[in-house]
PDB file of N, CA and C in Angstrom:
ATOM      1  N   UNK A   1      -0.144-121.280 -81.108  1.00  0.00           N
ATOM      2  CA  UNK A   1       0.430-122.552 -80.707  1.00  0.00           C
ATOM      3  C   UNK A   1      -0.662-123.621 -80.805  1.00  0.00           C
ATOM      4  N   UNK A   2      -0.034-124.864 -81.482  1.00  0.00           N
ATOM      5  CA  UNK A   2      -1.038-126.243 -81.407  1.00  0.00           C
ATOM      6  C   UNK A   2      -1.228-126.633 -80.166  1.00  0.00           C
ATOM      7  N   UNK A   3      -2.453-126.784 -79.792  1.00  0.00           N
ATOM      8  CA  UNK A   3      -2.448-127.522 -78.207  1.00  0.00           C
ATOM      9  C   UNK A   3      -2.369-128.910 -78.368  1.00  0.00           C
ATOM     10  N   UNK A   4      -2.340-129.487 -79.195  1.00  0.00           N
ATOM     11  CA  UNK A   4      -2.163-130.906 -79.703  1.00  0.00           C
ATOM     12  C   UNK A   4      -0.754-131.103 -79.532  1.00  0.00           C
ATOM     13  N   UNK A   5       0.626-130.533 -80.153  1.00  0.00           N
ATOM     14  CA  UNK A   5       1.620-130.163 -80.366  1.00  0.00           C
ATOM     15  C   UNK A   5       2.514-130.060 -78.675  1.00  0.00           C
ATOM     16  N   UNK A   6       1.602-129.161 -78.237  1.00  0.00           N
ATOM     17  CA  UNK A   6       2.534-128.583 -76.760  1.00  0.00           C
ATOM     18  C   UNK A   6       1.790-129.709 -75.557  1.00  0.00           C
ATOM     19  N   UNK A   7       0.617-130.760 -75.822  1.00  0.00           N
ATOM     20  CA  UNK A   7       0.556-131.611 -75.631  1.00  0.00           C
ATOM     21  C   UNK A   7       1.410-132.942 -75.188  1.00  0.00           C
ATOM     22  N   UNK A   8       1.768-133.489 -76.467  1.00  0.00           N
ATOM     23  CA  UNK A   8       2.791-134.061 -76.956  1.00  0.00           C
ATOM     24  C   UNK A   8       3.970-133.614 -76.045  1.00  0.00           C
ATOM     25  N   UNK A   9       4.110-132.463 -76.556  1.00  0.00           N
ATOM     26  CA  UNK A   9       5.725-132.330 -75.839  1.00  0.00           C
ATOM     27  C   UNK A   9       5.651-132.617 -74.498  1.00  0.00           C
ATOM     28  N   UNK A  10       4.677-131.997 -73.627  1.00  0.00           N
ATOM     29  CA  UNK A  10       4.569-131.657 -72.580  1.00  0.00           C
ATOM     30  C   UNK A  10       4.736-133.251 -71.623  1.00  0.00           C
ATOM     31  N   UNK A  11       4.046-133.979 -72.764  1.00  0.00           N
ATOM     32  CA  UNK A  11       3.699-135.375 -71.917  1.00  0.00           C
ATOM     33  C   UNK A  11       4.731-136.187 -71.973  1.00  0.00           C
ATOM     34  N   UNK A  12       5.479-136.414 -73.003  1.00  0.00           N
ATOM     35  CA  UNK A  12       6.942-136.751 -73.473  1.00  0.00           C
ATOM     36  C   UNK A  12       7.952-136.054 -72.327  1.00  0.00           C
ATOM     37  N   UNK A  13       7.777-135.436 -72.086  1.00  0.00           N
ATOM     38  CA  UNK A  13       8.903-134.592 -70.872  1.00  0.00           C
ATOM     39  C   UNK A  13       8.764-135.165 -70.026  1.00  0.00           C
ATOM     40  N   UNK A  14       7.160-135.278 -69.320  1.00  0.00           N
ATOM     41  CA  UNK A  14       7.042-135.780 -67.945  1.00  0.00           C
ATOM     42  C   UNK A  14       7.383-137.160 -68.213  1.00  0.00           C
ATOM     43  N   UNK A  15       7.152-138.073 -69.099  1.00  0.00           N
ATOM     44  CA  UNK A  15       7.691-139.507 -69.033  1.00  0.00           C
ATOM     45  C   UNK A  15       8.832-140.069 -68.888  1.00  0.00           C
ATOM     46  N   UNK A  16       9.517-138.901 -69.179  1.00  0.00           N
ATOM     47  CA  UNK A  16      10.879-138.966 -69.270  1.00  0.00           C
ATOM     48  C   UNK A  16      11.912-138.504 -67.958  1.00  0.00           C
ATOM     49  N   UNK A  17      10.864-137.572 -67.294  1.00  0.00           N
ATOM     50  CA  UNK A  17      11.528-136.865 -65.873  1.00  0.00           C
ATOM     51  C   UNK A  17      11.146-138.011 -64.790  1.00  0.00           C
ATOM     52  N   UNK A  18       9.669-138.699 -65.392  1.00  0.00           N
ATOM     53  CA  UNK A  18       8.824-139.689 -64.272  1.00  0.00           C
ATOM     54  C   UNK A  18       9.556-140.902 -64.548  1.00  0.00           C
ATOM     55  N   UNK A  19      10.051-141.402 -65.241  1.00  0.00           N
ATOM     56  CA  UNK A  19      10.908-142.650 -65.376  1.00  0.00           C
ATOM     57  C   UNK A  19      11.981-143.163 -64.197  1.00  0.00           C
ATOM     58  N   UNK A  20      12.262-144.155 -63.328  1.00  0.00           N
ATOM     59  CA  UNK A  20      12.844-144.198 -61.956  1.00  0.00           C
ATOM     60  C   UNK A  20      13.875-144.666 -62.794  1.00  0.00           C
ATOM     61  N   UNK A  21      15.149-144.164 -63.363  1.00  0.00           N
ATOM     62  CA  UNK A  21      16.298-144.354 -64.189  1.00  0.00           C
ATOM     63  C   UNK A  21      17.455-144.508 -63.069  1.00  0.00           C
ATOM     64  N   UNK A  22      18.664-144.355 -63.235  1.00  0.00           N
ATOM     65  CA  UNK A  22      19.657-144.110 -62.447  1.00  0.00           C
ATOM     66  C   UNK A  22      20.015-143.375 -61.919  1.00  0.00           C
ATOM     67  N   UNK A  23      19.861-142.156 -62.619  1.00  0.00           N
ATOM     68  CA  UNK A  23      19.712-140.772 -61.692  1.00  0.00           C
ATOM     69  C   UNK A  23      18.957-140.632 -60.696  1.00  0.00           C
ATOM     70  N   UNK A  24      17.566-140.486 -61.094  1.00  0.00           N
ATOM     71  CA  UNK A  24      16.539-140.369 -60.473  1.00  0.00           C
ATOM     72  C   UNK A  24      16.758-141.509 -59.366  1.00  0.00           C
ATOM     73  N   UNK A  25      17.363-142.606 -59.128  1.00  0.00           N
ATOM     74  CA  UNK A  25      17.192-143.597 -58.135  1.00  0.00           C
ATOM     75  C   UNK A  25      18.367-143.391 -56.946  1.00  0.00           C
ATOM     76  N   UNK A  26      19.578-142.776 -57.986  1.00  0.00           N
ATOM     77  CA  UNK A  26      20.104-141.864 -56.676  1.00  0.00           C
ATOM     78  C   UNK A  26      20.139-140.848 -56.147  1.00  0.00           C
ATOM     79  N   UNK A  27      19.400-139.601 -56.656  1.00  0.00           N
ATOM     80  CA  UNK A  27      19.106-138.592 -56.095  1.00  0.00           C
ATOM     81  C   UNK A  27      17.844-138.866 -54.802  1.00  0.00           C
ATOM     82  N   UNK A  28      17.307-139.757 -54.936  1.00  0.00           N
ATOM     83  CA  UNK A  28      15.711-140.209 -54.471  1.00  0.00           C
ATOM     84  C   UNK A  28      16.862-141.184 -52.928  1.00  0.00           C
ATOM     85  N   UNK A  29      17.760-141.580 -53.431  1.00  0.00           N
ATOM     86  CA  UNK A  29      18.424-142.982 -52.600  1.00  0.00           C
ATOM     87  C   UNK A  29      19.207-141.260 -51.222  1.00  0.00           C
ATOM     88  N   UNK A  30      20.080-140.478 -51.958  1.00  0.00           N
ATOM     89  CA  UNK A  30      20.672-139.371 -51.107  1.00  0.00           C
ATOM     90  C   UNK A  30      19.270-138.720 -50.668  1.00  0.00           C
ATOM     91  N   UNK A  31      18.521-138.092 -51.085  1.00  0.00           N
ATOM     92  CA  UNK A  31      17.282-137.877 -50.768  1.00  0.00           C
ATOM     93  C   UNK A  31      16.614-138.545 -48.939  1.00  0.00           C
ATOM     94  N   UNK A  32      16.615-139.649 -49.182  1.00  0.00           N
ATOM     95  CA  UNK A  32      16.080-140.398 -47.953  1.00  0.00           C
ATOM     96  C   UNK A  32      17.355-140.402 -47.169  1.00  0.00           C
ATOM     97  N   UNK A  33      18.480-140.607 -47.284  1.00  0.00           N
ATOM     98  CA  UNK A  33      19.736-140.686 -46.176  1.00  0.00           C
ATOM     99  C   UNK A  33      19.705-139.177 -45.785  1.00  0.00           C
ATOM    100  N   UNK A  34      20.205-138.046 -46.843  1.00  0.00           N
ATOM    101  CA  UNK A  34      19.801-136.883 -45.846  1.00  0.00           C
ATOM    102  C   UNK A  34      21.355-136.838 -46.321  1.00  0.00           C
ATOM    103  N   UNK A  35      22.032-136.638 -47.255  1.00  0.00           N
ATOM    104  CA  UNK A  35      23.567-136.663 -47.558  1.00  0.00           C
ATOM    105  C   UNK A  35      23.595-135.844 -49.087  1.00  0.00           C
ATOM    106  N   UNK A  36      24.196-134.992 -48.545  1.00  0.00           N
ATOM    107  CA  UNK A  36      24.563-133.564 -49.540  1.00  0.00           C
ATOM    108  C   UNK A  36      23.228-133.433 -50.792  1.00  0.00           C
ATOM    109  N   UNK A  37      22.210-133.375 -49.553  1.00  0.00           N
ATOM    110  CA  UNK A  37      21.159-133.435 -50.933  1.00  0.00           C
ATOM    111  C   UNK A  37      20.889-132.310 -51.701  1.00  0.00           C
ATOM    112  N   UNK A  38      21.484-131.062 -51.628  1.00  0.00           N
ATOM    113  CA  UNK A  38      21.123-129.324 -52.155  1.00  0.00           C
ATOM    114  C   UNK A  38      22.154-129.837 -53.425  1.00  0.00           C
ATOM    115  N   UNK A  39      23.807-130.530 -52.985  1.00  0.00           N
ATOM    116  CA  UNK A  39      24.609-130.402 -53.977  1.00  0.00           C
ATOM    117  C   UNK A  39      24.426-131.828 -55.208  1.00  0.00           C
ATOM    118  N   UNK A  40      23.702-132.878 -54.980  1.00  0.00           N
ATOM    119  CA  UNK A  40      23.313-133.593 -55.376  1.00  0.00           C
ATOM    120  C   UNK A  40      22.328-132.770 -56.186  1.00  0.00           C
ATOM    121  N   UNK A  41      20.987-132.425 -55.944  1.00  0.00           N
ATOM    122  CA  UNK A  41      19.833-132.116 -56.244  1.00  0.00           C
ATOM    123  C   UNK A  41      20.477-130.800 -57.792  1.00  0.00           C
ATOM    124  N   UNK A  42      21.184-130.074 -56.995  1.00  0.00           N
ATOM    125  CA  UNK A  42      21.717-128.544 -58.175  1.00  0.00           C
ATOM    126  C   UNK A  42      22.529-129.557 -59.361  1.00  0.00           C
ATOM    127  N   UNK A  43      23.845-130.176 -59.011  1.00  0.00           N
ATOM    128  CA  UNK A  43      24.196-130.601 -60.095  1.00  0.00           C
ATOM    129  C   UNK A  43      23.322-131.628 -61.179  1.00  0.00           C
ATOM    130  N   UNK A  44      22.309-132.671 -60.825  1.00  0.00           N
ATOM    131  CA  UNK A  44      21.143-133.104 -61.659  1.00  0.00           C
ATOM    132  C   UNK A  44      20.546-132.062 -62.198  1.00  0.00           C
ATOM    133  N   UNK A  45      20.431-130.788 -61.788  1.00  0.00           N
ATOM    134  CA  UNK A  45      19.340-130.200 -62.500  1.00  0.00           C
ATOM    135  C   UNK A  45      20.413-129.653 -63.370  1.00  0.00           C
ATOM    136  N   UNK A  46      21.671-129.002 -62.917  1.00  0.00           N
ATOM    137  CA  UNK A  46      22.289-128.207 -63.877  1.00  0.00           C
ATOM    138  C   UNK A  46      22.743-128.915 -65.129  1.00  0.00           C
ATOM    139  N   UNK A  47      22.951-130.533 -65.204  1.00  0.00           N
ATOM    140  CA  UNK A  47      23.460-130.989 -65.948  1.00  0.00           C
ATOM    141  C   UNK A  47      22.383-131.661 -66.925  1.00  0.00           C
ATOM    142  N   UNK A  48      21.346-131.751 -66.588  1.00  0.00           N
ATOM    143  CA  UNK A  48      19.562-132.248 -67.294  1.00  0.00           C
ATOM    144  C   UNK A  48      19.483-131.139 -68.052  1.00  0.00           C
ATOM    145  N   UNK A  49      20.003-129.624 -67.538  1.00  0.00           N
ATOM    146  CA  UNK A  49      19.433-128.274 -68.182  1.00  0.00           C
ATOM    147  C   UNK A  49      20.842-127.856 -69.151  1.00  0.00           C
ATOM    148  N   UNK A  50      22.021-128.336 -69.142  1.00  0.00           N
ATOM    149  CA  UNK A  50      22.900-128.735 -70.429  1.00  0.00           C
ATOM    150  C   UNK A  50      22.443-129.408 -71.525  1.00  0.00           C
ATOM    151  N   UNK A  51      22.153-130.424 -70.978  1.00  0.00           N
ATOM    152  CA  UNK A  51      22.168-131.774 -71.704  1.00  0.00           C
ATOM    153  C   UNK A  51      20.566-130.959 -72.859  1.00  0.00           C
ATOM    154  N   UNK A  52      19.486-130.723 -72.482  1.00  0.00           N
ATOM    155  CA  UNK A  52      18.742-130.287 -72.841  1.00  0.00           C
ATOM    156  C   UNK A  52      18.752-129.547 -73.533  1.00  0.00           C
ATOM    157  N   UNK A  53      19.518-128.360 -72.973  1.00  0.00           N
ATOM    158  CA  UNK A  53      20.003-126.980 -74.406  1.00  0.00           C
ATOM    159  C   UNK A  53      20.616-127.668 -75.224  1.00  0.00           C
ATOM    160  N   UNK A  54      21.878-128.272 -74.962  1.00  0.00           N
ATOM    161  CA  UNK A  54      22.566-128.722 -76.387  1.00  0.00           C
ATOM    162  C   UNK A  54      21.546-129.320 -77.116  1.00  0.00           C
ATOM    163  N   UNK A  55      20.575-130.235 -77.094  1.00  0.00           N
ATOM    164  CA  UNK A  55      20.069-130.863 -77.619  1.00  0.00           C
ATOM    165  C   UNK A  55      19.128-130.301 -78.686  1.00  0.00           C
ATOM    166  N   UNK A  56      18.365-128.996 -77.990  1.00  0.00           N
ATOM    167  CA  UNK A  56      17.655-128.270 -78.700  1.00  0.00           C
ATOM    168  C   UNK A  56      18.328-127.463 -79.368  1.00  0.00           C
ATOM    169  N   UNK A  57      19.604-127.006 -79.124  1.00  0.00           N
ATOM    170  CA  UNK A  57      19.984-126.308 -80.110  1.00  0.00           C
ATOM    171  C   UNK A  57      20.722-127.079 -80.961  1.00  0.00           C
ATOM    172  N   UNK A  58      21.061-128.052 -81.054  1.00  0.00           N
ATOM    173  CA  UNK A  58      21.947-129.100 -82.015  1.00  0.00           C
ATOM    174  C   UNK A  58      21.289-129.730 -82.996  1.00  0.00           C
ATOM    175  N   UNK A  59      19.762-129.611 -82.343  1.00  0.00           N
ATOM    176  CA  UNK A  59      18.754-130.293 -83.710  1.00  0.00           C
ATOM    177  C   UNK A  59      19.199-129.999 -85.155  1.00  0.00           C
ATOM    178  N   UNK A  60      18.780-128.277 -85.049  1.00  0.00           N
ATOM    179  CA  UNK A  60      18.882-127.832 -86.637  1.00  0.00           C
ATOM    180  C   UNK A  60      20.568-127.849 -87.302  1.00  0.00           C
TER     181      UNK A  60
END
């Protein structure tokens, strides 16, 4: 593996997870109130970890 390569990716991910978007501003907003934050928190991840597979596998 390129460490240059898995670099790149690696840092591209976090910019993209670190970005305060809409999601991220309401999970962070339920977060501080203290309101269904497990079922909030699971469906963001489950639907980031869709969105993601399709993507990688839809490339080729």
């Amino acid at each position: 593996m390129n460490l240059s390569v898995f670099m790149t990716g690696l840092l591209t991910g976090l910019s993209l997870i670190l970005a305060i978007g809409a999601q991220n501003a309401f999970v962070l907003r339920q977060g501080l109130r203290g309101e269904h934050v497990l079922a909030v928190c699971l469906t963001c991840a489950v639907s980031d970890a869709l969105l993601i597979l399709l993507g990688v596998t839809s490339f080729g």
